[in-house]
Protein backbone atom coordinates (compact mmCIF):
# COMPACT_ATOMS: atom_id res chain seq x y z
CA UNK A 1 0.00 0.00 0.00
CA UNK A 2 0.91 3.22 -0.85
CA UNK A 3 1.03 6.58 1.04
CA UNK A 4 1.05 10.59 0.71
CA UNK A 5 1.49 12.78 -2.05
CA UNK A 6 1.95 11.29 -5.47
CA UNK A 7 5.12 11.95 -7.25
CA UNK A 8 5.63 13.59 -10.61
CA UNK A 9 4.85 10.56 -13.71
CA UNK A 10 6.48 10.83 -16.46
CA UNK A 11 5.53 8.86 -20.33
CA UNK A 12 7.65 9.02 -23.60
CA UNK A 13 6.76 7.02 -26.53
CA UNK A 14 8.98 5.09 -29.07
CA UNK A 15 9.48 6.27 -32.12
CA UNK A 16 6.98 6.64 -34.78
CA UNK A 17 6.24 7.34 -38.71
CA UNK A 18 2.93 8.49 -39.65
CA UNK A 19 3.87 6.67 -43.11
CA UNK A 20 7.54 4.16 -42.84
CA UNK A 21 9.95 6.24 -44.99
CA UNK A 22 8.39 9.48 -44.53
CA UNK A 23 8.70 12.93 -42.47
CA UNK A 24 6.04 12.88 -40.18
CA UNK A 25 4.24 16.36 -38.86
CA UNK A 26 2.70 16.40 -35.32
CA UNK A 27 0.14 18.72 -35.19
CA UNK A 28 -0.98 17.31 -31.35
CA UNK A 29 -1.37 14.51 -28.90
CA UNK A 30 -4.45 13.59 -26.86
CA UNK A 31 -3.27 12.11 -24.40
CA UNK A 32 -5.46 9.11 -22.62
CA UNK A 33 -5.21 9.61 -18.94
CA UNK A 34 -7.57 10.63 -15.88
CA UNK A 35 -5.31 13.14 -15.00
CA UNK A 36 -6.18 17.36 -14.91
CA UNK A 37 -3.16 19.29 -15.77
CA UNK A 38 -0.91 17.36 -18.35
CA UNK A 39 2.15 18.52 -20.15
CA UNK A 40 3.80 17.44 -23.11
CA UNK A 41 6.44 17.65 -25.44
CA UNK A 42 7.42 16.18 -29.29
CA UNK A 43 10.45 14.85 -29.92
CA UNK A 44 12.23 15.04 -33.65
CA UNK A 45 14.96 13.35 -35.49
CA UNK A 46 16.12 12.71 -38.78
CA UNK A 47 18.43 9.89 -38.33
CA UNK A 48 18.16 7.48 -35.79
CA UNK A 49 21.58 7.93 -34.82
CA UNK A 50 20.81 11.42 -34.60
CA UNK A 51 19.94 13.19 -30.96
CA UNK A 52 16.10 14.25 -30.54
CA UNK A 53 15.58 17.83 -30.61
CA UNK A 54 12.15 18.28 -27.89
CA UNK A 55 9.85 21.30 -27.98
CA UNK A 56 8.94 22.85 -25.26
CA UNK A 57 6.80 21.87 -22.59
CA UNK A 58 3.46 22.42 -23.48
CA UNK A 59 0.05 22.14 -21.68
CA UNK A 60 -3.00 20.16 -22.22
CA UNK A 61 -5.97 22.74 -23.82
CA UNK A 62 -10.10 22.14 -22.51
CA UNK A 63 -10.30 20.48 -25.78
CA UNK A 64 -7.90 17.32 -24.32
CA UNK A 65 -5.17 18.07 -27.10
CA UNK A 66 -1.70 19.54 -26.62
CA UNK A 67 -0.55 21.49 -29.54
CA UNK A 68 2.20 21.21 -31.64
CA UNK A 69 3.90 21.97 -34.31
CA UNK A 70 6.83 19.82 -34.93
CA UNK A 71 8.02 17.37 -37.75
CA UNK A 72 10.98 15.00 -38.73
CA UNK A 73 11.37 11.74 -40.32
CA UNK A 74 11.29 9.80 -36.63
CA UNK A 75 8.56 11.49 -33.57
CA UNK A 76 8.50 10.53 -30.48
CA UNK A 77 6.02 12.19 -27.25
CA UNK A 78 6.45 12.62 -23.68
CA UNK A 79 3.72 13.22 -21.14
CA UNK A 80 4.39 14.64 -17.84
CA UNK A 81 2.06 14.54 -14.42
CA UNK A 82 3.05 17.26 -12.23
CA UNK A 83 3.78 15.91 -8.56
CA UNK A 84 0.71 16.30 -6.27
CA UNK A 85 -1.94 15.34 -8.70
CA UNK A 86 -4.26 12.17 -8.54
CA UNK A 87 -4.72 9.94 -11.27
CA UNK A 88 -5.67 6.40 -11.90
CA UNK A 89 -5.45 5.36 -15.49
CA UNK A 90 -2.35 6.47 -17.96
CA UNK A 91 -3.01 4.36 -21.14
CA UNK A 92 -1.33 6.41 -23.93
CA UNK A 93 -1.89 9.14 -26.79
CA UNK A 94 -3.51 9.57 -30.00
CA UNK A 95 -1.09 11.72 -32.21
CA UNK A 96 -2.22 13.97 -34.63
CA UNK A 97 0.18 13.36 -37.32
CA UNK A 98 0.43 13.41 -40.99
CA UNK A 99 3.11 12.84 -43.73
CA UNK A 100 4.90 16.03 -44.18
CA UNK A 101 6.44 16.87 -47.08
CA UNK A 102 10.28 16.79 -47.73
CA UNK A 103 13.09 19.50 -46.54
């Protein structure tokens, strides 16, 4: 059993292609959680090898989506829980992505 104040939770993604071979564009992830106040960033590459540049952290909007604006040829996201808040249920995102067209 656990006590006291929850810590801080914090969910990142593997990489992803919205089509294998392509850039990908996130326009926004949804994430699906019971939690209130969510942030998130996107994570970009364009070689595997490469390091991932991350937006900023962003917060969730009353619509459930966190905006972005972000592409590359590999995505990956990251959800954060600030410390203090209860939640029950963490079971992912839906990312709003879409090929994007080349550099």
């Amino acid at each position: 059993v656990f006590a006291g104040v929850p810590l801080e939770a914090r969910f990142e993604t593997n990489d992803f292609q919205t089509v294998e071979g392509a850039r990908t564009e996130v326009a926004g992830l949804t994430p699906i959680i019971d939690a209130e106040t969510i942030t998130g960033r996107v994570g970009v590459r364009e070689r595997l090898s490469a390091a991932i540049a991350w937006s900023d952290e962003t917060a969730i909007e009353d619509t459930g989506v966190i905006p972005f604006h972000h592409s590359g040829r590999f995505a990956r996201a990251r959800m954060t829980v600030q410390a203090g808040q209860a939640w029950t249920v963490a079971q992912g995102f839906e990312a709003n992505s879409s090929e994007a067209g080349s550099r």
